[in-house]
C-alpha atoms as a PDB file:
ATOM      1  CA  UNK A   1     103.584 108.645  99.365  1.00  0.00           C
ATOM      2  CA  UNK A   2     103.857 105.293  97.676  1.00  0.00           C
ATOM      3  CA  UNK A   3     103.712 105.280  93.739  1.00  0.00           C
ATOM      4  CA  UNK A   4     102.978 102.542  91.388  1.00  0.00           C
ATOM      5  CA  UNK A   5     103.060 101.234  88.139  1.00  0.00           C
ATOM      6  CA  UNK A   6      99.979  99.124  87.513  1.00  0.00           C
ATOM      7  CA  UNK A   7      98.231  96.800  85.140  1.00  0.00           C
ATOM      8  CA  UNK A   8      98.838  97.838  82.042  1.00  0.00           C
ATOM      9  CA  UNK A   9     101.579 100.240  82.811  1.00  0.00           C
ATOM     10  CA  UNK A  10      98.947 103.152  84.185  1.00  0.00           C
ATOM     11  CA  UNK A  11     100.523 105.512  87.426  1.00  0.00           C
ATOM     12  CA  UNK A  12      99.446 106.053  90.470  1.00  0.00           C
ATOM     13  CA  UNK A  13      99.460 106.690  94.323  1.00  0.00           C
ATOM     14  CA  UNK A  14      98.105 104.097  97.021  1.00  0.00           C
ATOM     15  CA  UNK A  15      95.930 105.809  99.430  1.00  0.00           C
ATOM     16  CA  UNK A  16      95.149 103.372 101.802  1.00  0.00           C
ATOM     17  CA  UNK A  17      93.339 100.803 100.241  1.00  0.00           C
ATOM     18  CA  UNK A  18      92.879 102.283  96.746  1.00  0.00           C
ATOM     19  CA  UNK A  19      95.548 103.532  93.904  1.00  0.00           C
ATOM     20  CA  UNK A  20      94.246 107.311  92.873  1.00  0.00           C
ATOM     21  CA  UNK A  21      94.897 107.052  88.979  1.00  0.00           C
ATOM     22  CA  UNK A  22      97.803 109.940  87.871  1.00  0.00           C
ATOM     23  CA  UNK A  23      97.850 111.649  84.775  1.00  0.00           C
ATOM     24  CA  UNK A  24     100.857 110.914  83.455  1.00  0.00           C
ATOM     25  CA  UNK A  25     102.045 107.931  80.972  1.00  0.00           C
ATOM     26  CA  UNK A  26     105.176 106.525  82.528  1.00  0.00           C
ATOM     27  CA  UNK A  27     106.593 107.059  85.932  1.00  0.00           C
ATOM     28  CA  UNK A  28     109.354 107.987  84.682  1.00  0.00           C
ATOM     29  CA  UNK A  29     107.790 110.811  82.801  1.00  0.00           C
ATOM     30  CA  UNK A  30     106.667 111.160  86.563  1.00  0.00           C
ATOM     31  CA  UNK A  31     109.705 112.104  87.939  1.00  0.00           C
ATOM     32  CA  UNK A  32     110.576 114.284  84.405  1.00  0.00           C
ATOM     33  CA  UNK A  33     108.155 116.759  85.181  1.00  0.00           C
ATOM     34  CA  UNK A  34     108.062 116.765  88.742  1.00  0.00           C
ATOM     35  CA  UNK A  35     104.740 114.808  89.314  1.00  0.00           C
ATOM     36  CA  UNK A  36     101.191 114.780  88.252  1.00  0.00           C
ATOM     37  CA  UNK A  37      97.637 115.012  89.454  1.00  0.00           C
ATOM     38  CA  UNK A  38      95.085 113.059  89.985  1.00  0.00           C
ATOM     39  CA  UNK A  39      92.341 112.455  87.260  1.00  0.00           C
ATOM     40  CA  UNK A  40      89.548 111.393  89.463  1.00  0.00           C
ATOM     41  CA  UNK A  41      89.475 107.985  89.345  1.00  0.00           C
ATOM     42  CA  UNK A  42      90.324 105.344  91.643  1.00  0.00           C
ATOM     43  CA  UNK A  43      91.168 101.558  91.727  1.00  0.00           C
ATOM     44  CA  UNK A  44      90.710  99.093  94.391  1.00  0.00           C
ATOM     45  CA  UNK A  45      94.620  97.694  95.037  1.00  0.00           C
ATOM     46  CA  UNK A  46      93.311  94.560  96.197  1.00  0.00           C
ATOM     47  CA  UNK A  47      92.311  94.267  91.876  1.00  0.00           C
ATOM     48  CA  UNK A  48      95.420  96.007  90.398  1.00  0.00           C
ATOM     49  CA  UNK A  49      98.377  93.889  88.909  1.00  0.00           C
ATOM     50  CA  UNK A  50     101.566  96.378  90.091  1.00  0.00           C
ATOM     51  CA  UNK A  51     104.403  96.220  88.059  1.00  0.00           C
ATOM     52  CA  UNK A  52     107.760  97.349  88.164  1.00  0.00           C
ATOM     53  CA  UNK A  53     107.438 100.543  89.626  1.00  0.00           C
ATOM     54  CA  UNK A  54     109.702 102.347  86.782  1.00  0.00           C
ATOM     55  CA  UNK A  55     111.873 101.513  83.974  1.00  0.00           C
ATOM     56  CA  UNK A  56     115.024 103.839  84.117  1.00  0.00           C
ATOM     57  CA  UNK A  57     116.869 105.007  81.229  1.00  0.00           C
ATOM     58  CA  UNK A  58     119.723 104.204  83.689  1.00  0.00           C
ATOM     59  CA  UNK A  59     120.405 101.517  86.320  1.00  0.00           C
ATOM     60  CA  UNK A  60     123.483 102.444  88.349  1.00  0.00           C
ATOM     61  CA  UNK A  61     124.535  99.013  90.296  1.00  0.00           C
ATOM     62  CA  UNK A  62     126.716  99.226  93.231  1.00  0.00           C
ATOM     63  CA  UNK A  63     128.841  96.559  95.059  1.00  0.00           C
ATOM     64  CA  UNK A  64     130.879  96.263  97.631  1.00  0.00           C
ATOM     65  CA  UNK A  65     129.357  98.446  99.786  1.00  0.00           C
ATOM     66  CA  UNK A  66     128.033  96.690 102.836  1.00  0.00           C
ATOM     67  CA  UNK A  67     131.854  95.284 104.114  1.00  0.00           C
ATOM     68  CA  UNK A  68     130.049  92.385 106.146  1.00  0.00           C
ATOM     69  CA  UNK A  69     129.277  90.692 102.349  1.00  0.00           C
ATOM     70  CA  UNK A  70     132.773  91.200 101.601  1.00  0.00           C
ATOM     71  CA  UNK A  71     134.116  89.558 104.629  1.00  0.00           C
ATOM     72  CA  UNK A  72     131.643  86.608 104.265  1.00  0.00           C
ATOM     73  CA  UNK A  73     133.094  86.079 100.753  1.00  0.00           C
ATOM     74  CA  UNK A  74     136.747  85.821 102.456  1.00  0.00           C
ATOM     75  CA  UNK A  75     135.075  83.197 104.527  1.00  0.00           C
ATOM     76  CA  UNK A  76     134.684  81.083 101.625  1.00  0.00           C
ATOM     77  CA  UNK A  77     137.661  82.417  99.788  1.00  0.00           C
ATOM     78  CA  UNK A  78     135.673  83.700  96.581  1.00  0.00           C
ATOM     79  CA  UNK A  79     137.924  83.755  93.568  1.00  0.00           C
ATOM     80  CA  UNK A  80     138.314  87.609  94.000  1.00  0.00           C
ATOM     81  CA  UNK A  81     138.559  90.542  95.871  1.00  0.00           C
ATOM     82  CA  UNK A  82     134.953  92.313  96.727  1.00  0.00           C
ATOM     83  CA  UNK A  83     136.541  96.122  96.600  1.00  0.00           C
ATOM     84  CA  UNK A  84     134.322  99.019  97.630  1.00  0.00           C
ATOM     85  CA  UNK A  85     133.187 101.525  94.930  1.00  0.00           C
ATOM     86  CA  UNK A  86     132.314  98.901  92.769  1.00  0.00           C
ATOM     87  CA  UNK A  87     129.898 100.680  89.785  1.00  0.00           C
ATOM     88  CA  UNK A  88     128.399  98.835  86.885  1.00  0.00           C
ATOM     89  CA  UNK A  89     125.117  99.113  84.787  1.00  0.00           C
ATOM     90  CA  UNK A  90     122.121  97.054  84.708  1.00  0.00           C
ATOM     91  CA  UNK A  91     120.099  96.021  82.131  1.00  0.00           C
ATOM     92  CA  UNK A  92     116.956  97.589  82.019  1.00  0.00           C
ATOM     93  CA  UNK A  93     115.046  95.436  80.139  1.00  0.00           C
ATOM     94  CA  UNK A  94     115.978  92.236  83.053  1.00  0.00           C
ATOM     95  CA  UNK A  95     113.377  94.306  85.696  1.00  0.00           C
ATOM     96  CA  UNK A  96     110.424  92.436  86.620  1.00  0.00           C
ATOM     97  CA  UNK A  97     107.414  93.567  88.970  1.00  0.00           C
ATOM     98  CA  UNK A  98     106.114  92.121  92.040  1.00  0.00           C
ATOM     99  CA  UNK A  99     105.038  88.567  91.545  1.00  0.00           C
ATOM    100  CA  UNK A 100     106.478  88.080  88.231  1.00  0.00           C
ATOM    101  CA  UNK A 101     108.589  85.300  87.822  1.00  0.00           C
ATOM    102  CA  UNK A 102     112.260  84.816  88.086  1.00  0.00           C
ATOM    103  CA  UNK A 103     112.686  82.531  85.291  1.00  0.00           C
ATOM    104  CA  UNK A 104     115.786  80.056  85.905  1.00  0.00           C
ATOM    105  CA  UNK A 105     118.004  79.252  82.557  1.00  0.00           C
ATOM    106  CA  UNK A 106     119.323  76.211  83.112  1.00  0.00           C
ATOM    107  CA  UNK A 107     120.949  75.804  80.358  1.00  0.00           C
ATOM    108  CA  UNK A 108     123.507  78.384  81.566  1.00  0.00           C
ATOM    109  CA  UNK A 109     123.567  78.591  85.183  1.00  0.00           C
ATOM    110  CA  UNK A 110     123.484  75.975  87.605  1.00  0.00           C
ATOM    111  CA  UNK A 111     123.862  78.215  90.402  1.00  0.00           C
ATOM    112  CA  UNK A 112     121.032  81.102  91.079  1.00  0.00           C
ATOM    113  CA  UNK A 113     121.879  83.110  93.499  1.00  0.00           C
ATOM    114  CA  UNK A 114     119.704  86.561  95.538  1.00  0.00           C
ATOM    115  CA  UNK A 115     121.057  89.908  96.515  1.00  0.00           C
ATOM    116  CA  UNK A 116     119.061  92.272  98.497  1.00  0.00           C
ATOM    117  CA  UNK A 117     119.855  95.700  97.862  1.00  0.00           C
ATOM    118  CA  UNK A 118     117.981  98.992  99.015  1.00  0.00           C
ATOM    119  CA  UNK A 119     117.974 101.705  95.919  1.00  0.00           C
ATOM    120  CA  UNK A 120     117.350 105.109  95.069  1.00  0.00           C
ATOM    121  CA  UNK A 121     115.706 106.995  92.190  1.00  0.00           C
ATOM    122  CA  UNK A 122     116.427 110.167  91.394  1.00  0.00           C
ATOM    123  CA  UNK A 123     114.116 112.735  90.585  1.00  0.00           C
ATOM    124  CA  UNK A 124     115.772 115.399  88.400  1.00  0.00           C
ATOM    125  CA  UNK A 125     119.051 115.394  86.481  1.00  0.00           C
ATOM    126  CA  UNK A 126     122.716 116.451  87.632  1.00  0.00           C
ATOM    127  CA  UNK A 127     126.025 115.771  87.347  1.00  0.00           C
ATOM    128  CA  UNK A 128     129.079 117.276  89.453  1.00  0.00           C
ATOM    129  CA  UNK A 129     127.634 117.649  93.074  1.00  0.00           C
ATOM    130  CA  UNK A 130     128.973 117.166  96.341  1.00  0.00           C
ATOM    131  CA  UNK A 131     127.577 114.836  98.863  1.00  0.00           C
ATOM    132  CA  UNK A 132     126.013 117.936 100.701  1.00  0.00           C
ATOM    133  CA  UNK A 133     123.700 118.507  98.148  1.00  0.00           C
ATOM    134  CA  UNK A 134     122.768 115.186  97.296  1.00  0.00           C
ATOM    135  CA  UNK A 135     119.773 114.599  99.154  1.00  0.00           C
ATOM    136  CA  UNK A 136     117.792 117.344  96.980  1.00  0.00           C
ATOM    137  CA  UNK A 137     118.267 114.579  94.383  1.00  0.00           C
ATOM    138  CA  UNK A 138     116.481 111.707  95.924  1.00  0.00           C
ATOM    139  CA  UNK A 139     112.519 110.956  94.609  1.00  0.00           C
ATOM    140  CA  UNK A 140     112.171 107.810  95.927  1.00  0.00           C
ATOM    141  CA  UNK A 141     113.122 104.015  97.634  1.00  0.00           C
ATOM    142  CA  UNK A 142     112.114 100.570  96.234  1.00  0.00           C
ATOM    143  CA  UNK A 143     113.718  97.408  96.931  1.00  0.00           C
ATOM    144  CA  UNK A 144     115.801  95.668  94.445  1.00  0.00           C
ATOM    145  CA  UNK A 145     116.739  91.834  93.807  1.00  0.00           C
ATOM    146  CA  UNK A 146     120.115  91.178  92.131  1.00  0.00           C
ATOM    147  CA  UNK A 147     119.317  88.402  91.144  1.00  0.00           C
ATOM    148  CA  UNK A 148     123.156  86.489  89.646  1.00  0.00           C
ATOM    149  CA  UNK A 149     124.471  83.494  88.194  1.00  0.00           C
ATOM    150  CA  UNK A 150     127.609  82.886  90.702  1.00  0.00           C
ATOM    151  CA  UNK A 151     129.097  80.399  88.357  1.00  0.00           C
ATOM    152  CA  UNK A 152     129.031  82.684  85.223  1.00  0.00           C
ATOM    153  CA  UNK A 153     130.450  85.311  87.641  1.00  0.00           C
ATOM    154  CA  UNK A 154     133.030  84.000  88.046  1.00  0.00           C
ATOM    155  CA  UNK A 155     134.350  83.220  84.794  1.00  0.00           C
ATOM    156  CA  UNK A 156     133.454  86.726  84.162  1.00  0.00           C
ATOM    157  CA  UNK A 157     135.792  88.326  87.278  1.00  0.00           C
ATOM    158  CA  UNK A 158     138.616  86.504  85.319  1.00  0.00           C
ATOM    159  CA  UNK A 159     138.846  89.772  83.151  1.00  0.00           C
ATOM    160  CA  UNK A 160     137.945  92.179  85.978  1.00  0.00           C
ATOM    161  CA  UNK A 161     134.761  92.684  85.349  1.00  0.00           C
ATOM    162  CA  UNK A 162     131.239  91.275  85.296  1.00  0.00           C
ATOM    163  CA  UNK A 163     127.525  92.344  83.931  1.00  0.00           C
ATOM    164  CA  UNK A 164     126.301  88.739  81.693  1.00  0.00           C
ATOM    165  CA  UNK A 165     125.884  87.290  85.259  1.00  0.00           C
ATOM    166  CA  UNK A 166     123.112  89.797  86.843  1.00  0.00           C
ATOM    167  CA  UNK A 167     121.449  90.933  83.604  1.00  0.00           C
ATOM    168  CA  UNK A 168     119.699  87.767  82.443  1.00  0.00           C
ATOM    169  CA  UNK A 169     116.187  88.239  81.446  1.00  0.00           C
ATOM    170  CA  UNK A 170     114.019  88.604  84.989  1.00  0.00           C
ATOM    171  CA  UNK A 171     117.009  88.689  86.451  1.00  0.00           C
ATOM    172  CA  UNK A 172     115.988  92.758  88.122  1.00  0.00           C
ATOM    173  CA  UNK A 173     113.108  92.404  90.235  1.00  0.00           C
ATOM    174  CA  UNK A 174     112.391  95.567  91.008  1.00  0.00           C
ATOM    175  CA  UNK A 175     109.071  97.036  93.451  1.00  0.00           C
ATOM    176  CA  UNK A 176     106.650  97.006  95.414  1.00  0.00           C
ATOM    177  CA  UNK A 177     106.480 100.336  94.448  1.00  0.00           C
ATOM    178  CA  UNK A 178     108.819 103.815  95.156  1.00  0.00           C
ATOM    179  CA  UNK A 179     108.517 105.335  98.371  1.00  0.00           C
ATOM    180  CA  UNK A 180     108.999 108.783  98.787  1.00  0.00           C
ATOM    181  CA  UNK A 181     111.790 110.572 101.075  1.00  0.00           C
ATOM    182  CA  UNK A 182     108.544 112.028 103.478  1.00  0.00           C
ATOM    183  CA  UNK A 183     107.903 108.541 104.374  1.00  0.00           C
ATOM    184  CA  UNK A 184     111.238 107.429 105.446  1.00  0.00           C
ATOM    185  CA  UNK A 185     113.184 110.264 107.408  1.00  0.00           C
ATOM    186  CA  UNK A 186     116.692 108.070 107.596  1.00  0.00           C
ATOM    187  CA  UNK A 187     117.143 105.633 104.888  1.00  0.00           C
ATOM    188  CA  UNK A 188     120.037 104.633 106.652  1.00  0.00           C
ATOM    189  CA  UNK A 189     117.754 103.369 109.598  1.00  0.00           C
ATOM    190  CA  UNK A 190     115.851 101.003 107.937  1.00  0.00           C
ATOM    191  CA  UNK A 191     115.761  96.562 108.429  1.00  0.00           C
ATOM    192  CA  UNK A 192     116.423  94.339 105.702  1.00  0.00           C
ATOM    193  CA  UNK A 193     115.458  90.664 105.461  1.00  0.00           C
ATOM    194  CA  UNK A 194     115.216  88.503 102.021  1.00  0.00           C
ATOM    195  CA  UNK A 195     113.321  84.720 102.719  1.00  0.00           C
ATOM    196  CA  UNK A 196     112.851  82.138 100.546  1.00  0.00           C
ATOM    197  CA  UNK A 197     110.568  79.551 101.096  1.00  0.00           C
ATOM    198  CA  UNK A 198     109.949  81.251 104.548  1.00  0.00           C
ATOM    199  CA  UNK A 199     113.397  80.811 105.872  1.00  0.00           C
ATOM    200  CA  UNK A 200     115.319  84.103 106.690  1.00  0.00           C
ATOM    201  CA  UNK A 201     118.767  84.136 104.425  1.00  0.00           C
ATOM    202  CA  UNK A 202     119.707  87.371 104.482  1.00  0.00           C
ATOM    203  CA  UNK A 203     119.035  89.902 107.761  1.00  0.00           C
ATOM    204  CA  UNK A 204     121.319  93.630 108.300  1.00  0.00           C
ATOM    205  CA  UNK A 205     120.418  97.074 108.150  1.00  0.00           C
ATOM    206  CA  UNK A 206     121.029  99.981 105.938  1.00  0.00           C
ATOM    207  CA  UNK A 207     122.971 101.720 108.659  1.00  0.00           C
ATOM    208  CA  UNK A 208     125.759  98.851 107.878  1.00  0.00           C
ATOM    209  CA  UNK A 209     126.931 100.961 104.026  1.00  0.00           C
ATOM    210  CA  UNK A 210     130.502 101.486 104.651  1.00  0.00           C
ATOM    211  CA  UNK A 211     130.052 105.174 102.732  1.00  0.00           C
ATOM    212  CA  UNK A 212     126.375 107.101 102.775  1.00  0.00           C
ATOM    213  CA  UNK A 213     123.277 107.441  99.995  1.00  0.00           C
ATOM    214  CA  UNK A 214     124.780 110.928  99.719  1.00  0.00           C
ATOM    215  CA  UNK A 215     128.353 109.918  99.299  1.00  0.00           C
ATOM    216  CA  UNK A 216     127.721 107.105  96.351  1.00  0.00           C
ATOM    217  CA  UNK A 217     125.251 109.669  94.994  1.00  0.00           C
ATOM    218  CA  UNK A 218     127.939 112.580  94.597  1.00  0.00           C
ATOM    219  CA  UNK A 219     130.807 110.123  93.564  1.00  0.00           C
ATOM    220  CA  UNK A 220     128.346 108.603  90.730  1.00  0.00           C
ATOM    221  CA  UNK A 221     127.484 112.117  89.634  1.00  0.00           C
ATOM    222  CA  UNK A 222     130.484 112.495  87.449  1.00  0.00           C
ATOM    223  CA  UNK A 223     128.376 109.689  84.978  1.00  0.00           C
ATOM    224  CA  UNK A 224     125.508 112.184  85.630  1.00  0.00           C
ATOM    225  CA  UNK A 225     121.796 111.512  86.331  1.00  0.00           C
ATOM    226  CA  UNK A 226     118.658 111.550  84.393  1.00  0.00           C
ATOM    227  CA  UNK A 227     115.419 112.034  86.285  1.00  0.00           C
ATOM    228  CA  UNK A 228     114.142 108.883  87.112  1.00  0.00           C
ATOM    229  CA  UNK A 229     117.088 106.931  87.144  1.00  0.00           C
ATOM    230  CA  UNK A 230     118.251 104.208  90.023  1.00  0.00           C
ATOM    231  CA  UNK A 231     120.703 103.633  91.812  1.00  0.00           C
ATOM    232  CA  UNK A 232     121.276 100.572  93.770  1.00  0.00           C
ATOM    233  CA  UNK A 233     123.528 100.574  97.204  1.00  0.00           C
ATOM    234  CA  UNK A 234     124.837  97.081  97.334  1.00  0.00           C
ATOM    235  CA  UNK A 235     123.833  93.922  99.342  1.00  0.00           C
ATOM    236  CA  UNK A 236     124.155  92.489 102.917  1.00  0.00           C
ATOM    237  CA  UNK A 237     125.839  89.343 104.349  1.00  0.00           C
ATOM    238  CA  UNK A 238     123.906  86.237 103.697  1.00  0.00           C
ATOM    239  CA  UNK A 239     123.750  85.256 100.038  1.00  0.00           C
ATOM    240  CA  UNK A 240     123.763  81.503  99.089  1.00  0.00           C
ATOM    241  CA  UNK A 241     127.179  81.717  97.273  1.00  0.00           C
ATOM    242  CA  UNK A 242     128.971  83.065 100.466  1.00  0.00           C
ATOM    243  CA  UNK A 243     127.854  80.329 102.619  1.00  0.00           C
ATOM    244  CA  UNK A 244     129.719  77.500 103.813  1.00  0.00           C
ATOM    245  CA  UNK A 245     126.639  75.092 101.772  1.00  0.00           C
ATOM    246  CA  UNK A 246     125.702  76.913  98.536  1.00  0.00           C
ATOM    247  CA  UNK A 247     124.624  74.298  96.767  1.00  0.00           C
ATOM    248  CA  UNK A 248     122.202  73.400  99.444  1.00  0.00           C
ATOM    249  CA  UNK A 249     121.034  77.322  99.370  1.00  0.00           C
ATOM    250  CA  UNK A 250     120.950  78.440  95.739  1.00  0.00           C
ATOM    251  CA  UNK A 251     117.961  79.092  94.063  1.00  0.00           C
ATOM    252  CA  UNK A 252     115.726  76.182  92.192  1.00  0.00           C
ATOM    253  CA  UNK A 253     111.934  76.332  90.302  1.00  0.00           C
ATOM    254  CA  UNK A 254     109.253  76.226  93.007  1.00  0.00           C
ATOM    255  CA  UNK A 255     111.730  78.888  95.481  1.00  0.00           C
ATOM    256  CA  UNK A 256     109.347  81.937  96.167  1.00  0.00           C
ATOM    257  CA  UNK A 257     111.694  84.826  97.385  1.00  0.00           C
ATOM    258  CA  UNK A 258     110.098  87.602  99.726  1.00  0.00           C
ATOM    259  CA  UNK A 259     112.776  90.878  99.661  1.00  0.00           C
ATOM    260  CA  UNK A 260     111.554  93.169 102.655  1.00  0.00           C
ATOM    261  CA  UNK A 261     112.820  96.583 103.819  1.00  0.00           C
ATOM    262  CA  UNK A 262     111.507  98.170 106.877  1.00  0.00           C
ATOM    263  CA  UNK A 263     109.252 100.550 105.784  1.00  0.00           C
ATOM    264  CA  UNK A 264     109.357  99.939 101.846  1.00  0.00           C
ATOM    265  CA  UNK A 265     107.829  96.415 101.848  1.00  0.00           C
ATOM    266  CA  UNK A 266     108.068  93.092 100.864  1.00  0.00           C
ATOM    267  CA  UNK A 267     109.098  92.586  97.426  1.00  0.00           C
ATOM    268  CA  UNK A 268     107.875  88.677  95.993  1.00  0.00           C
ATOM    269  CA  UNK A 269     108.929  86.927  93.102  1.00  0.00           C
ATOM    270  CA  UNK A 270     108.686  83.067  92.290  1.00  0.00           C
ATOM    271  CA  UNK A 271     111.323  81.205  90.749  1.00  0.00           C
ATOM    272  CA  UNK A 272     110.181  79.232  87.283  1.00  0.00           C
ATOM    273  CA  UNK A 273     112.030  76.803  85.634  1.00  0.00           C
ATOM    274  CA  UNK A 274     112.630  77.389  81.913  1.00  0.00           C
ATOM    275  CA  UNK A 275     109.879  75.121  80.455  1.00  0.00           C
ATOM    276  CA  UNK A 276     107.050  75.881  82.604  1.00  0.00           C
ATOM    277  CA  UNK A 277     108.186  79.534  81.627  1.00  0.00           C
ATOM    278  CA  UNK A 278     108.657  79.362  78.181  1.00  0.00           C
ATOM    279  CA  UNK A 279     106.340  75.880  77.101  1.00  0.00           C
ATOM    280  CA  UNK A 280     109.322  74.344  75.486  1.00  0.00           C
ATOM    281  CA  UNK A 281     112.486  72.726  76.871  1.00  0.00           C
ATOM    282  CA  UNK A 282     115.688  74.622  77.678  1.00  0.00           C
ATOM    283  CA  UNK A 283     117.831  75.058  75.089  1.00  0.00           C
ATOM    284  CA  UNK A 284     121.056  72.701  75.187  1.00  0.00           C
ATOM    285  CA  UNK A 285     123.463  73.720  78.097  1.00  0.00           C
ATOM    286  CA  UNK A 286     125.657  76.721  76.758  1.00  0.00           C
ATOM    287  CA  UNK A 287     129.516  75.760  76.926  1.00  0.00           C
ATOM    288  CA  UNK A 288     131.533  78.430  78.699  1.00  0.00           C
END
């Protein structure tokens, strides 16, 4: 089952062609009562706007994970250490939908970097569980963008920790929609690939995580869940700040960026510059 947010925030689940309306307000709500039915009416997908699939009331980000994007960032001997278990929280009001933009501020980055990341929302509450019941807690897949500022990054790593850099407003693209556990068996048997312009950037597989969906959801349990909530599971090799030409491979305006999971689906978002976003110049450039 694949379940949306559309146009003006209305729920539903794509049957083929068409989104069957839900009776419920919110996904999220959703998840908090253990799903909905169907009112009876249906919308053609081909006219619906999707949006974020959910808003969570938490956004559990993990890094570090997939090894191989540590060991590219030793390649290029990143100011620090990429160590596993890595466990921050987003900013919930950054997610964007499908095709919104990614809106670039200039006046504080000059290098936009992509993350693909697989993640997982949960669909009831707990805290305290062992990996062997974690599974019970999954509702869902979507693909996730972390989108992040590698030069604010790293001026932020200088005190051991970082969240300013991948929080930014539209810096979350979150979608196409959630997925349900019936329609992926293994979500650690899945392809990843993230394009821009076209041109494949990043390309792994989930199978890569150093540690299992079950084991990050048990250790994160002791912050305990809420139903609805996500959880990311870290990126793969291949970002532009890793590389041996970054500034040849960050993100500008113009950049579309296609996130795909085997299947999920292909996640799109264009990148904006801050006028043609906003209608009035950037503000002046922020002094770090």
């Amino acid at each position: 089952m694949k379940l949306v947010t559309f146009d003006e925030g209305r729920v539903g689940q794509v049957d083929e062609d068409e989104i069957a309306v839900l009776d419920v307000p919110t996904m999220r709500e959703w998840f908090e009562r253990g799903g909905a039915d169907e009112i009876g009416e249906r919308v053609a997908l081909a006219d619906a706007t999707l949006r974020a699939p959910i808003v969570p009331k938490k956004f559990f980000h993990t890094a570090g994970n997939f090894r191989e994007h540590e060991e590219e960032s030793k390649v290029v001997d990143w100011s620090h250490e990429i160590a596993p278990w890595i466990v921050f929280f987003q900013n919930v009001d950054a997610i964007v939908g499908p095709e919104e933009p990614i809106v670039y501020p200039e006046h504080l980055t000059e290098e936009l970097d992509y993350e693909l990341e697989l993640a997982v929302v949960l669909k009831k509450s707990g805290k305290w569980f062992p990996p062997e019941e974690a599974m019970d807690y999954v509702g869902g897949y979507v693909i996730f963008n972390d989108i992040t500022a590698r030069d604010i990054q790293r001026r932020e790593m200088r005190s051991g920790v970082f969240s300013f850099c991948k929080a930014i407003d539209t810096f979350c693209p979150l979608g196409p929609w959630i997925v349900t556990p019936d329609e992926i068996p293994d979500p650690h048997d899945l392809a990843m690939e993230l394009r821009v312009n076209g041109e494949t950037r990043q390309t792994s597989h989930s199978g890569r995580m150093s540690v299992t969906i079950p084991e990050i959801l048990s250790h994160y349990s002791a912050l305990g869940y809420s139903a609805g909530d996500v959880l990311s599971t870290g990126t793969v090799s291949g970002v532009a700040g890793f590389s041996a030409d970054a500034a040849s491979l960050y993100l500008k305006p113009g950049d579309v960026i296609e996130a795909e999971i085997e299947r999920i689906g292909v996640l799109r978002n264009p990148v904006l510059g801050w006028e043609e976003a906003h209608g009035v110049p950037a503000p002046s450039r922020v002094r770090w």
